[in-house]
C-alpha atoms as a PDB file:
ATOM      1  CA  UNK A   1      51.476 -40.007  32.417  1.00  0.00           C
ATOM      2  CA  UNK A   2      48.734 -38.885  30.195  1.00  0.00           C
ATOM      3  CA  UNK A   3      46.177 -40.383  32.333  1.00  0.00           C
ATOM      4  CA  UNK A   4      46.971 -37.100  34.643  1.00  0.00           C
ATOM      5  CA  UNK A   5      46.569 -34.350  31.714  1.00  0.00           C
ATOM      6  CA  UNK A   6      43.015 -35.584  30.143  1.00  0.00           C
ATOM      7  CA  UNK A   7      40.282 -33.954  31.750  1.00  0.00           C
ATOM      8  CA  UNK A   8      37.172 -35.517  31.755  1.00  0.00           C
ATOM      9  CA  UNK A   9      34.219 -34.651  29.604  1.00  0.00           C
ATOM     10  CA  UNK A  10      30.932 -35.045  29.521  1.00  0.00           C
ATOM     11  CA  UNK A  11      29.824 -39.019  29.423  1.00  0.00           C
ATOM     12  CA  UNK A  12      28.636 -40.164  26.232  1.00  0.00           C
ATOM     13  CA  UNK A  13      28.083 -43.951  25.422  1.00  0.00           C
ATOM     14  CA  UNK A  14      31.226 -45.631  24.563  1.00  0.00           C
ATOM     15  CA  UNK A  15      31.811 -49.577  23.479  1.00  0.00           C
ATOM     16  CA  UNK A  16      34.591 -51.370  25.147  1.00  0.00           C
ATOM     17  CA  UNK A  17      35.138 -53.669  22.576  1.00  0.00           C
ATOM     18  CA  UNK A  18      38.701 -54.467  20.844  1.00  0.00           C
ATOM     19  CA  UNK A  19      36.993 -56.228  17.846  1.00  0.00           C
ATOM     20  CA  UNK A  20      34.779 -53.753  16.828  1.00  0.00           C
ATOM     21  CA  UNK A  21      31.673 -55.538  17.214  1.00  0.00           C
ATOM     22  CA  UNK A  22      33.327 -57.704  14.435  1.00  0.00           C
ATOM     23  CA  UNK A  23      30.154 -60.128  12.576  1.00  0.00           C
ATOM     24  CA  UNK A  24      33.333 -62.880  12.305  1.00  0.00           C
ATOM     25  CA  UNK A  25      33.972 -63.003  16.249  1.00  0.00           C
ATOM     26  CA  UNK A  26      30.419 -62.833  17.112  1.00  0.00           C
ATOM     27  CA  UNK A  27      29.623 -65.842  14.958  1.00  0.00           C
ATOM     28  CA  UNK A  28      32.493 -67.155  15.496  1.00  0.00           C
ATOM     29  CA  UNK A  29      31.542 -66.858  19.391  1.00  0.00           C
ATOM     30  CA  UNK A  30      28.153 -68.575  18.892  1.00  0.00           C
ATOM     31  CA  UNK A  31      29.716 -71.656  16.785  1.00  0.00           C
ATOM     32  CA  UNK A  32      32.607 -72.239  20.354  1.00  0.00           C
ATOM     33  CA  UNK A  33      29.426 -71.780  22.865  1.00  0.00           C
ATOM     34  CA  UNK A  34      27.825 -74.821  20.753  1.00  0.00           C
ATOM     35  CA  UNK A  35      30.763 -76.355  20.451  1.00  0.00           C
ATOM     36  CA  UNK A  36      30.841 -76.508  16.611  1.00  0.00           C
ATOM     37  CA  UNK A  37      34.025 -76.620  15.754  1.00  0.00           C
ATOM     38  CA  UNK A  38      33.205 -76.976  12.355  1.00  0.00           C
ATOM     39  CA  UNK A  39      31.705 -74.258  11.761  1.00  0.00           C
ATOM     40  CA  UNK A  40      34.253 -72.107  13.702  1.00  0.00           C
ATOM     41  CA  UNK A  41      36.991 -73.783  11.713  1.00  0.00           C
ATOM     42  CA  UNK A  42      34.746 -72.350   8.442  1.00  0.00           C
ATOM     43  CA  UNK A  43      34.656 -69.192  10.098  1.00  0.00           C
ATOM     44  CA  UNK A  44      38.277 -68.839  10.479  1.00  0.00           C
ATOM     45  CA  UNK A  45      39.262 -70.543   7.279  1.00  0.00           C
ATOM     46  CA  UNK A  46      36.858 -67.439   5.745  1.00  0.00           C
ATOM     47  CA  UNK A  47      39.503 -64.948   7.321  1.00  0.00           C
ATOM     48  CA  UNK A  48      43.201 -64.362   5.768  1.00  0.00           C
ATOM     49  CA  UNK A  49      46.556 -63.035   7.719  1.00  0.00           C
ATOM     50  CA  UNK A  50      46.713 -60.845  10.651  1.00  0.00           C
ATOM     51  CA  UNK A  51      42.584 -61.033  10.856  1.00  0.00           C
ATOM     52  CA  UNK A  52      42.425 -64.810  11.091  1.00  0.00           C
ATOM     53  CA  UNK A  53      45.459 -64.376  13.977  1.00  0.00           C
ATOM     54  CA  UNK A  54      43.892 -61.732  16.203  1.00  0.00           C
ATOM     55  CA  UNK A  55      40.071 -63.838  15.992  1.00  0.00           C
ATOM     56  CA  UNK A  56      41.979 -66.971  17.330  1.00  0.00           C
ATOM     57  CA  UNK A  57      43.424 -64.582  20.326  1.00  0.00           C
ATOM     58  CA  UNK A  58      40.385 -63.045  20.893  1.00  0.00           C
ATOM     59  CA  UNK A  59      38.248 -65.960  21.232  1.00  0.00           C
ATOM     60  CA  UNK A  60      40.802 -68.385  22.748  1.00  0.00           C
ATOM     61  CA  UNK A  61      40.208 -66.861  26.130  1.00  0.00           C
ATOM     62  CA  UNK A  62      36.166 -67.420  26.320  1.00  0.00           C
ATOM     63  CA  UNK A  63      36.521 -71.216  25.342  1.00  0.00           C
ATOM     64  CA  UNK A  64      36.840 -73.710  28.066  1.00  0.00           C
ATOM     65  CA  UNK A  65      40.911 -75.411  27.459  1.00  0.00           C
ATOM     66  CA  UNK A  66      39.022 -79.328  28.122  1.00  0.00           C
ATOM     67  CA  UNK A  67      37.382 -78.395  24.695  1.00  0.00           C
ATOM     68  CA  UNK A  68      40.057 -77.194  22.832  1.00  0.00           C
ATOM     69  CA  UNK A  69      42.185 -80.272  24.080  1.00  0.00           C
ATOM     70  CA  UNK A  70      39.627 -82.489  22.831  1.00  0.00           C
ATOM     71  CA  UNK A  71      39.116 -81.082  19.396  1.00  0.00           C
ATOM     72  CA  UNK A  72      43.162 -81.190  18.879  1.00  0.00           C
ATOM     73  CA  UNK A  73      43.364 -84.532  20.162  1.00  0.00           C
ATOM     74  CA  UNK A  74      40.324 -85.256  17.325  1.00  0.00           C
ATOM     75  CA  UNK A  75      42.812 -83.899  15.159  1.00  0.00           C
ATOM     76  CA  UNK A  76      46.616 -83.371  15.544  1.00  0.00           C
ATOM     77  CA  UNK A  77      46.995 -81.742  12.099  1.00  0.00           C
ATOM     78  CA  UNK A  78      44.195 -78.815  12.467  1.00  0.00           C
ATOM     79  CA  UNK A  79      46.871 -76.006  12.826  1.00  0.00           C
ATOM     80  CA  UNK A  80      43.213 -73.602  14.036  1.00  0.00           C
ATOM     81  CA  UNK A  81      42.621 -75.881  16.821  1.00  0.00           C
ATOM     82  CA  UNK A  82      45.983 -76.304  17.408  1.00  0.00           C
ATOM     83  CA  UNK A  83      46.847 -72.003  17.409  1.00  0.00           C
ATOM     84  CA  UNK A  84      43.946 -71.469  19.536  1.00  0.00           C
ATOM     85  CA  UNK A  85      44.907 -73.992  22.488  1.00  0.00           C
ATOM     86  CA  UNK A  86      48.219 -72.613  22.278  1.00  0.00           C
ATOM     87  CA  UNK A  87      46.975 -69.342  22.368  1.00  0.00           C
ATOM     88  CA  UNK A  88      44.878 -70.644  25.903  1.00  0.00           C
ATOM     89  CA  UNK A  89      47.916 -71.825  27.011  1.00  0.00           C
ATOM     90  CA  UNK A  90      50.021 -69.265  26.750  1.00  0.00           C
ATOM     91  CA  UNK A  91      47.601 -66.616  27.994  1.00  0.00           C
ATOM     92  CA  UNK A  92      47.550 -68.833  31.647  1.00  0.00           C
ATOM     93  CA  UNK A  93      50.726 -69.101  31.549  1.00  0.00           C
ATOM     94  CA  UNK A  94      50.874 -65.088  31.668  1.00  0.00           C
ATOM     95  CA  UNK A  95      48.268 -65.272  33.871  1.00  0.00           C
ATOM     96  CA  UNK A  96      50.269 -67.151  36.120  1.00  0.00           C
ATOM     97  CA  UNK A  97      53.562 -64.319  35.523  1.00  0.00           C
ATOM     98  CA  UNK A  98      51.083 -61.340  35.926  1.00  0.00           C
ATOM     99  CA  UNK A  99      51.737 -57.628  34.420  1.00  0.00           C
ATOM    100  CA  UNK A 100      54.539 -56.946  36.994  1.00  0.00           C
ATOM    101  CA  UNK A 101      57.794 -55.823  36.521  1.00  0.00           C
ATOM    102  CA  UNK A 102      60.372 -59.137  35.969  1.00  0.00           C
ATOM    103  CA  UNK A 103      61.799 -57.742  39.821  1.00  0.00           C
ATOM    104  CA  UNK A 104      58.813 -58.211  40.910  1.00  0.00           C
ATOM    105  CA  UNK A 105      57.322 -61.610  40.471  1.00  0.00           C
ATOM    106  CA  UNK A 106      58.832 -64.036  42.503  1.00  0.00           C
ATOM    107  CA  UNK A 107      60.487 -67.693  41.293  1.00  0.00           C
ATOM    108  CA  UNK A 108      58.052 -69.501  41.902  1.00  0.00           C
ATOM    109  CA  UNK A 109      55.621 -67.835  39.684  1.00  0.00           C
ATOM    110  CA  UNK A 110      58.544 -67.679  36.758  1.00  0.00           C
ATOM    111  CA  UNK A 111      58.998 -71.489  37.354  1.00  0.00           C
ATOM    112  CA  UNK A 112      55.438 -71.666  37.347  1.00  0.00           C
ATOM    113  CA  UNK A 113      55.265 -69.593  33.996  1.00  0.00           C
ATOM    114  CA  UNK A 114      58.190 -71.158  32.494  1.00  0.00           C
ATOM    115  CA  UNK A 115      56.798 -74.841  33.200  1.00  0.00           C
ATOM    116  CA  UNK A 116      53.100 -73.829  30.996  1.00  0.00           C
ATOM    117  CA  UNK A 117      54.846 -72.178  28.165  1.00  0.00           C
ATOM    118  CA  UNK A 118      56.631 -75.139  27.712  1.00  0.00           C
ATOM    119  CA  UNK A 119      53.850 -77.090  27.614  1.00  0.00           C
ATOM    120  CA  UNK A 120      52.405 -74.106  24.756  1.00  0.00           C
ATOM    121  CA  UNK A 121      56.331 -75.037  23.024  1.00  0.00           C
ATOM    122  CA  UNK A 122      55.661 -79.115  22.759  1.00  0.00           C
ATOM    123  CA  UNK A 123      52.310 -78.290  21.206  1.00  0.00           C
ATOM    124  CA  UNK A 124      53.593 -75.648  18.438  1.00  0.00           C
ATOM    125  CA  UNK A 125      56.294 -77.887  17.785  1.00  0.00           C
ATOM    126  CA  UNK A 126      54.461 -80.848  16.960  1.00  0.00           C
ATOM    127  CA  UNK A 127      52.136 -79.020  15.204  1.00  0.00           C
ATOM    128  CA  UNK A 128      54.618 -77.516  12.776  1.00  0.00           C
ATOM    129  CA  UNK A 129      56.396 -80.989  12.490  1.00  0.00           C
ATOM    130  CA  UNK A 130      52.713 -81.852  10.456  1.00  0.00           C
ATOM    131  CA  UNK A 131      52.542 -78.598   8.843  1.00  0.00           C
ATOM    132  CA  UNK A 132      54.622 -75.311   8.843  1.00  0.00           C
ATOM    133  CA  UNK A 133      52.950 -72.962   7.340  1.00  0.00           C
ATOM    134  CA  UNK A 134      49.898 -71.389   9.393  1.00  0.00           C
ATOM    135  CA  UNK A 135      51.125 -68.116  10.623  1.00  0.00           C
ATOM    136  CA  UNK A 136      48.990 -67.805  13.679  1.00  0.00           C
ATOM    137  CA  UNK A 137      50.903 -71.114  15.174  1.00  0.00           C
ATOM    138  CA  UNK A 138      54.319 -69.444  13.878  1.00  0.00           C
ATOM    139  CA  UNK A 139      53.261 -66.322  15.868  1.00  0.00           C
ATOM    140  CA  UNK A 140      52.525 -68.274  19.098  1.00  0.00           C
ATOM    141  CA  UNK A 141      55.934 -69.321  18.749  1.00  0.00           C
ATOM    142  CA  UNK A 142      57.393 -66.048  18.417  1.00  0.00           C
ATOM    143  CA  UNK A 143      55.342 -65.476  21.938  1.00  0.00           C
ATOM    144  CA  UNK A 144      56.883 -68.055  24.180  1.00  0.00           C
ATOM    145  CA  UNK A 145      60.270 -67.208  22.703  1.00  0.00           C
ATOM    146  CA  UNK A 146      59.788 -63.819  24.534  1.00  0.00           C
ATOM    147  CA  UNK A 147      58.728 -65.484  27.557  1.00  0.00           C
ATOM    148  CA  UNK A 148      61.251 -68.517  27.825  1.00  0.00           C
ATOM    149  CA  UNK A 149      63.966 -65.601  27.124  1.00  0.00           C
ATOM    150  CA  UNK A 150      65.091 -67.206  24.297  1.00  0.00           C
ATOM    151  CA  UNK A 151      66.826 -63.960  22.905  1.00  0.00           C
ATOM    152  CA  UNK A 152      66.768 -61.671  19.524  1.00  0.00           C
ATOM    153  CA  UNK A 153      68.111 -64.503  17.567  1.00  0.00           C
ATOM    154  CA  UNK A 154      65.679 -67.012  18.040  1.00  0.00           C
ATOM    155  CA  UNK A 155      63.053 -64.377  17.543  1.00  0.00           C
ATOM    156  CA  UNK A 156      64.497 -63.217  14.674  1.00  0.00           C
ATOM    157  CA  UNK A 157      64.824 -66.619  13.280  1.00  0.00           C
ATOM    158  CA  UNK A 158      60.962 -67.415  14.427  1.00  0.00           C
ATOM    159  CA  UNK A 159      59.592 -64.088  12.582  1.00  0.00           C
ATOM    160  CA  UNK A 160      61.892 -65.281   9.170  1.00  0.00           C
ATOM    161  CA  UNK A 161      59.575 -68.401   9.307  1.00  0.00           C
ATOM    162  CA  UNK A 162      56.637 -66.079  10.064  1.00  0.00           C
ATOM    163  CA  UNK A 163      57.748 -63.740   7.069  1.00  0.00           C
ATOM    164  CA  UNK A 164      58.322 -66.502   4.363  1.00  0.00           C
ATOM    165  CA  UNK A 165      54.700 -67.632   4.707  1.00  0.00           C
ATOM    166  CA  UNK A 166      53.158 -63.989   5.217  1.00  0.00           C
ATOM    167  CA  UNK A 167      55.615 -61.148   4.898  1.00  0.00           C
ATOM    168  CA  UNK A 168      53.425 -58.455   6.428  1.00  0.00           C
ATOM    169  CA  UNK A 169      51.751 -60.322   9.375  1.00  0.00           C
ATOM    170  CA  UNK A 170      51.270 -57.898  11.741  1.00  0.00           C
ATOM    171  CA  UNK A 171      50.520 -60.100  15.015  1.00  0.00           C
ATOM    172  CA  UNK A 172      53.831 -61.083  14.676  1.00  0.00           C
ATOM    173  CA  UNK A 173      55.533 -58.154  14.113  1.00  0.00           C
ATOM    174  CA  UNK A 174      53.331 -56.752  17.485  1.00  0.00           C
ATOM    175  CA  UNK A 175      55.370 -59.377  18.822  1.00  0.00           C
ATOM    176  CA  UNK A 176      59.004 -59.267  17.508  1.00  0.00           C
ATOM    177  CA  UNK A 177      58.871 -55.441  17.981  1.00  0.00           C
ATOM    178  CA  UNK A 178      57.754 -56.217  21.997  1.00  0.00           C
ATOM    179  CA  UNK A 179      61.224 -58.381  21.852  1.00  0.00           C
ATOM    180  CA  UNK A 180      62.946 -55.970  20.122  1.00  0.00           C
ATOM    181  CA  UNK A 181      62.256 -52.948  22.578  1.00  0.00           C
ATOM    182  CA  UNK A 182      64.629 -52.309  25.655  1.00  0.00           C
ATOM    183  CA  UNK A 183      62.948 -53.909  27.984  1.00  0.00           C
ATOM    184  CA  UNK A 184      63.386 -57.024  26.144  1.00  0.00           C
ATOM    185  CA  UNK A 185      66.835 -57.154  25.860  1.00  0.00           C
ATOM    186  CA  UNK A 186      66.743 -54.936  22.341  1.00  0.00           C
ATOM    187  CA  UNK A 187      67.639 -51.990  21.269  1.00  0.00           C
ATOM    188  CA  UNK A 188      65.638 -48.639  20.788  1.00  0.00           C
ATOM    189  CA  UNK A 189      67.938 -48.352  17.007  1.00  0.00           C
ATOM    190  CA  UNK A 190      66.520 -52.051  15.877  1.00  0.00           C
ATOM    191  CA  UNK A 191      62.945 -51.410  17.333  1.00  0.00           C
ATOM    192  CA  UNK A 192      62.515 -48.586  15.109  1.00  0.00           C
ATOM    193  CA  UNK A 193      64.344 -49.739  12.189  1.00  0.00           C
ATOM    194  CA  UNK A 194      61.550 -52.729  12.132  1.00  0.00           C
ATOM    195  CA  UNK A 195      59.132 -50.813  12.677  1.00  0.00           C
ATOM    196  CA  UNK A 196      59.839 -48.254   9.896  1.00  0.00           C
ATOM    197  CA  UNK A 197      60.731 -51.213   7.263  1.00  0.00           C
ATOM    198  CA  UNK A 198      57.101 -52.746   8.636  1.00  0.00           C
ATOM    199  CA  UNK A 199      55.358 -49.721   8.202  1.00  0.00           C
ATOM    200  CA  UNK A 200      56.403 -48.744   4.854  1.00  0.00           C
ATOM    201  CA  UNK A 201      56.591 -51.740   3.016  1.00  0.00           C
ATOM    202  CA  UNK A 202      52.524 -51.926   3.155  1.00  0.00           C
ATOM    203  CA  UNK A 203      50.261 -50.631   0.733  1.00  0.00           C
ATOM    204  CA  UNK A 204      48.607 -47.236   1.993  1.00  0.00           C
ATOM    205  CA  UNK A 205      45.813 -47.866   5.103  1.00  0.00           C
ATOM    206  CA  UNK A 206      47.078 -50.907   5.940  1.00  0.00           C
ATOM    207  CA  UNK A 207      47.245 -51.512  10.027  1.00  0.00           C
ATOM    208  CA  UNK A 208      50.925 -52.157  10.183  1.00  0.00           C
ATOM    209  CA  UNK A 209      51.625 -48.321  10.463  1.00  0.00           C
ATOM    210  CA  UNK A 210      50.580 -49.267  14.042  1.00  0.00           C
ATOM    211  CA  UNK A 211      53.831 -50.409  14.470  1.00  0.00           C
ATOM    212  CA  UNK A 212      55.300 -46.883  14.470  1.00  0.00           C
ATOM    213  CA  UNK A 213      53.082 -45.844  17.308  1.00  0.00           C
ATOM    214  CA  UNK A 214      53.929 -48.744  19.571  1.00  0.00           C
ATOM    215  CA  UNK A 215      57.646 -48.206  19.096  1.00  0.00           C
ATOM    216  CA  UNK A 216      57.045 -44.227  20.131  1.00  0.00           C
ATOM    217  CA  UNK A 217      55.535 -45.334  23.222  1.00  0.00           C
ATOM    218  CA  UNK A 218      58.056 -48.086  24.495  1.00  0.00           C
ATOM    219  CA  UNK A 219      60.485 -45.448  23.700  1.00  0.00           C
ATOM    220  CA  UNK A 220      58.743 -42.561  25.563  1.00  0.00           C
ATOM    221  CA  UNK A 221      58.453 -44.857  28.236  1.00  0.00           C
ATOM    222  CA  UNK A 222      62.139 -45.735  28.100  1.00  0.00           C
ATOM    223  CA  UNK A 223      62.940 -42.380  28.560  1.00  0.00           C
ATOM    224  CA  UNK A 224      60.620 -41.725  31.707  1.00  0.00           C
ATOM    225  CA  UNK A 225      57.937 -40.106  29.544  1.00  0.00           C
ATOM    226  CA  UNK A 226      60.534 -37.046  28.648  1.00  0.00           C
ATOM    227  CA  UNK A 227      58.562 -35.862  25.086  1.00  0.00           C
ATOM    228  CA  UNK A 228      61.803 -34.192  23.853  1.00  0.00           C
ATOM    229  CA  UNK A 229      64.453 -37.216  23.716  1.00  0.00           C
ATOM    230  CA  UNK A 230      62.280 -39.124  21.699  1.00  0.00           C
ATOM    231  CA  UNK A 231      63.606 -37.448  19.181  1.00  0.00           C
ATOM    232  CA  UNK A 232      62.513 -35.959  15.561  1.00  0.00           C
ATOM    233  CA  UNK A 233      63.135 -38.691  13.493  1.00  0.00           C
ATOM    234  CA  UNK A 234      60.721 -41.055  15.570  1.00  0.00           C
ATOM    235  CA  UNK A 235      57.899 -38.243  15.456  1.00  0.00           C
ATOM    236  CA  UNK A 236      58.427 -37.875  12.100  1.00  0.00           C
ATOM    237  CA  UNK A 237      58.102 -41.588  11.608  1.00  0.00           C
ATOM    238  CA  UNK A 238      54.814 -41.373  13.674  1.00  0.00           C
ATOM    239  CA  UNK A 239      53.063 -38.573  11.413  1.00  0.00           C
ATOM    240  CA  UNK A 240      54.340 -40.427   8.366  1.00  0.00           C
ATOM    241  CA  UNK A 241      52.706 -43.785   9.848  1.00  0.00           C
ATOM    242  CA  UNK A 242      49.829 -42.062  10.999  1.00  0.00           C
ATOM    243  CA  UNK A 243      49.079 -40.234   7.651  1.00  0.00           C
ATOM    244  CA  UNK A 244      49.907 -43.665   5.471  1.00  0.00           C
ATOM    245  CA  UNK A 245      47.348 -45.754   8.160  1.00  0.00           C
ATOM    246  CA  UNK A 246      44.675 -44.878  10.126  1.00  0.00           C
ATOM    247  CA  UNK A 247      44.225 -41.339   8.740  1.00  0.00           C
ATOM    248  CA  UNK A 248      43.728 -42.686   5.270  1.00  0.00           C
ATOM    249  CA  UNK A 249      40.982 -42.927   3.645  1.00  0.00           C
ATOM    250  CA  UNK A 250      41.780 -46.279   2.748  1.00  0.00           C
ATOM    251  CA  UNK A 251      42.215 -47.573   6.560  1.00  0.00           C
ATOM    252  CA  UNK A 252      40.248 -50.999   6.765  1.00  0.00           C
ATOM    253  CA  UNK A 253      37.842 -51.791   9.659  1.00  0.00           C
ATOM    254  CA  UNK A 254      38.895 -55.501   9.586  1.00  0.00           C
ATOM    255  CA  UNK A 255      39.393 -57.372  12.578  1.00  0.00           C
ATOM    256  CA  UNK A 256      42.086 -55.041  14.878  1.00  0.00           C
ATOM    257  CA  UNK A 257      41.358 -51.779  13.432  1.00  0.00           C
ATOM    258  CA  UNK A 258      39.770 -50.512  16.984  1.00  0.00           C
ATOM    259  CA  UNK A 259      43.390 -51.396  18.576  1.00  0.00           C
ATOM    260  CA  UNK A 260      44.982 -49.769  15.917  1.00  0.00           C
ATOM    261  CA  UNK A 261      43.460 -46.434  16.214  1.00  0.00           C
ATOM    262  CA  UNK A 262      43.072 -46.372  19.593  1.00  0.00           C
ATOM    263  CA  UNK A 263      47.044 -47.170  19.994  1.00  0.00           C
ATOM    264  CA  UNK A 264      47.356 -43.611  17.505  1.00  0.00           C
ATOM    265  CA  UNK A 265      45.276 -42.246  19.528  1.00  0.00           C
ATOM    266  CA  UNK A 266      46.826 -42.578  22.509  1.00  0.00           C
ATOM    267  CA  UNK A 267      50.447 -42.267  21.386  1.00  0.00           C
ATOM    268  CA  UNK A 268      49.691 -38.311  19.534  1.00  0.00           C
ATOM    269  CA  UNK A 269      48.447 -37.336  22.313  1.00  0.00           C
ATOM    270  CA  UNK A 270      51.921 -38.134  24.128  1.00  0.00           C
ATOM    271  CA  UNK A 271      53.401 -36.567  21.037  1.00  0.00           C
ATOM    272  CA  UNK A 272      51.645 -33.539  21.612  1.00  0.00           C
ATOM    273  CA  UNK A 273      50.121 -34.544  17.988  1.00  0.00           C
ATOM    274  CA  UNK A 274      46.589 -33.206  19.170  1.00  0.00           C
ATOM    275  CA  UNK A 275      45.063 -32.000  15.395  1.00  0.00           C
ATOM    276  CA  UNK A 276      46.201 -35.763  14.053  1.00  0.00           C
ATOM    277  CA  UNK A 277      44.858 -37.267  17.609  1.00  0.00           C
ATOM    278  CA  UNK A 278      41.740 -35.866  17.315  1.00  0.00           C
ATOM    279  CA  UNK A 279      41.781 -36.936  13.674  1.00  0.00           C
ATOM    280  CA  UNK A 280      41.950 -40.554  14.995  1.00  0.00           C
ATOM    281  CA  UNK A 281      39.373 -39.976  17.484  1.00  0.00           C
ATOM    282  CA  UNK A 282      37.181 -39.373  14.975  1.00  0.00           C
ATOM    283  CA  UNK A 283      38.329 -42.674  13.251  1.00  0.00           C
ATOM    284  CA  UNK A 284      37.678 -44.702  16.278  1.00  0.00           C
ATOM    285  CA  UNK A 285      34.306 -43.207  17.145  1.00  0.00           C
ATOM    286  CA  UNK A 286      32.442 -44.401  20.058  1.00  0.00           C
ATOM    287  CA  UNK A 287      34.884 -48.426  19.428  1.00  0.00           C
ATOM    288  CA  UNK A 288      37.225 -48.020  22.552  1.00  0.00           C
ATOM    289  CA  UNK A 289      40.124 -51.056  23.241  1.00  0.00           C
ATOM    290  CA  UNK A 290      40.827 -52.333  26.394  1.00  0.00           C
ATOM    291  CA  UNK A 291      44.868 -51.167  25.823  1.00  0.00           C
ATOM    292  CA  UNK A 292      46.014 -48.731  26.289  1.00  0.00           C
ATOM    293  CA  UNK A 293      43.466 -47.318  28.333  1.00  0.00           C
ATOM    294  CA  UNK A 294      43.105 -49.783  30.632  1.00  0.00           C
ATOM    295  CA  UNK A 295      39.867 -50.056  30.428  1.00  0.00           C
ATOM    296  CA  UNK A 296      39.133 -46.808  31.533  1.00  0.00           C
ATOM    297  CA  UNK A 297      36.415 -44.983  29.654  1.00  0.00           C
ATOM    298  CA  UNK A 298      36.677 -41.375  31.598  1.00  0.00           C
ATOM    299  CA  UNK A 299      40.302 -41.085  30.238  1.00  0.00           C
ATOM    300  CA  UNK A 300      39.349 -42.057  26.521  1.00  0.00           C
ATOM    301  CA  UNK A 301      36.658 -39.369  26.550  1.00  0.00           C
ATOM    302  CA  UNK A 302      38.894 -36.790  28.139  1.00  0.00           C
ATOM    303  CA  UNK A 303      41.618 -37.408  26.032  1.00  0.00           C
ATOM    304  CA  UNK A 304      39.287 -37.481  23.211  1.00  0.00           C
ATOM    305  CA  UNK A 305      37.816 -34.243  24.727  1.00  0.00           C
ATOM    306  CA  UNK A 306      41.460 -32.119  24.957  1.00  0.00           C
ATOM    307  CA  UNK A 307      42.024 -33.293  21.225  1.00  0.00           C
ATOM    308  CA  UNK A 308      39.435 -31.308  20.157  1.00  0.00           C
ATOM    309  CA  UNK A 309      40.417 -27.877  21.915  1.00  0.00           C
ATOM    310  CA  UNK A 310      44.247 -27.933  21.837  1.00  0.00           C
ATOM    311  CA  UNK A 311      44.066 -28.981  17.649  1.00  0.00           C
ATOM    312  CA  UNK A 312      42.422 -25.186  18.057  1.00  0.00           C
ATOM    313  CA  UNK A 313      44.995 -23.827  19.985  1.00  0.00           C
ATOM    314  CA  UNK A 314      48.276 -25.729  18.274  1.00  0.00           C
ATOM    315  CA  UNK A 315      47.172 -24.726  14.752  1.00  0.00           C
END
């Protein structure tokens, strides 16, 4: 893995922080710790597409669910409140499945999981039942599908309604390219076909070149980490994505941009990409995402650190 190959350098200060020390989660933040959801709904309402999507995730998790239930409940047909409870819900129901391998969690736990994503389903349904066209509800959707194993044709036809209201919403093509991989009963041919289509059809700097990287990891990993089978085409695809996104001078620092070019990071260096890693590096500065280092600051740096002298050595 290329937690083994980094070598550690010296310790600077880093920020784990996926959103970048974004101003909109912050305040958004203070308005859920006073419970005003009004302003929060402002806040969001201020945001468009994937950056409206990812501030629901990010702050679902630090507000208590009774409050979340209670503003819904205020108000069946605010598709915000609505998103972000489902977004609670569905992140205790993975909770409840952990990170381990499907052979690994026992049936209880998938009953367990099963039984809270359902409850996540009732809620997205009725929501879209009053209105169908928010795309971070659609996206929750797209979510349980994955973990109800409802298969590639429901999540195809969940992304279509995802698509028709915002054709280029990249939460939800993070998630139909997760059911699309292997692993999730996909193929490695349709994972990269979407994620080439999603990665070109954007205007130059946008995030969704992202997409490239992820499917050159779940591929690497489907191969047991073996750098060669991966094969030319998908490396190609990664320097073209690479080049087109977060190496362009036109690459945004809107909400997700620290997960984006971290995830670049990351996935040249398994490429052996070290001149365009370092590139990225540079790009991401000091902002470090909890995935896909785990957290871990030491292999960030070192990575960041063996960038810099094998870009010398691969010129």
């Amino acid at each position: 893995m290329i937690i083994t190959i980094c070598a550690v350098a010296l310790a600077e200060p880093l920020v784990l922080d996926d959103s970048g020390g974004s101003r909109e989660l912050v305040a958004l933040k203070q308005a859920l710790a006073a419970r005003g959801w009004r302003e929060a709904r402002e806040i969001l309402a201020g945001q468009h597409g994937g950056a409206r999507t990812r501030l629901i995730g990010w702050a679902a998790p630090l507000v208590s669910r009774p409050f979340l239930e209670e503003v819904h409940a205020a108000d069946p047909g605010d598709t915000a409140a609505a998103a972000m409870l489902a977004t609670r819900i569905i992140g205790d129901a993975w909770a409840i499945r952990t990170s381990k391998r499907a052979s690994e969690v026992s049936a209880e736990r998938f009953a367990s999981f099963h039984a809270v994503l359902r409850e996540a389903e009732k809620l997205l349904e009725a929501t879209i039942a009053i209105d169908p066209t928010d795309p971070a509800v659609l996206t929750c959707r797209l979510t349980t599908a994955r973990g109800l194993e409802l298969g590639l044709d429901e999540a195809r036809s969940r992304y279509a309604a995802v698509a028709a209201v915002d054709p280029h919403h990249l939460p939800a093509q993070d998630q139909l390219l997760q059911q699309l991989a292997p692993k999730w009963g996909g193929s490695l041919e349709e994972m990269h076909a979407f994620a080439r289509e999603s990665a070109t059809a954007v205007p130059e700097g946008a995030h969704n070149g992202v997409l490239a990287a992820q499917a050159y990891f779940e591929h690497w990993a489907t191969v047991d980490g073996r750098r060669r089978a991966v094969g030319r085409a998908t490396l190609a695809a990664l320097r073209e994505a690479a080049d087109r996104s977060v190496l362009s001078p036109a690459f945004p620092r809107t909400p997700g941009w620290v997960g984006v070019a971290n995830m670049f990071a990351w996935v040249l260096m398994l490429a052996h990409e070290y001149r365009r890693a370092y590139g990225v590096f540079g790009v991401a500065g000091t902002w470090v995402s909890q995935q896909p280092w785990q957290g871990d600051l030491d292999t960030f740096r070192g990575c960041r650190g063996k960038a810099g002298v094998m870009r010398l050595v691969h010129r």
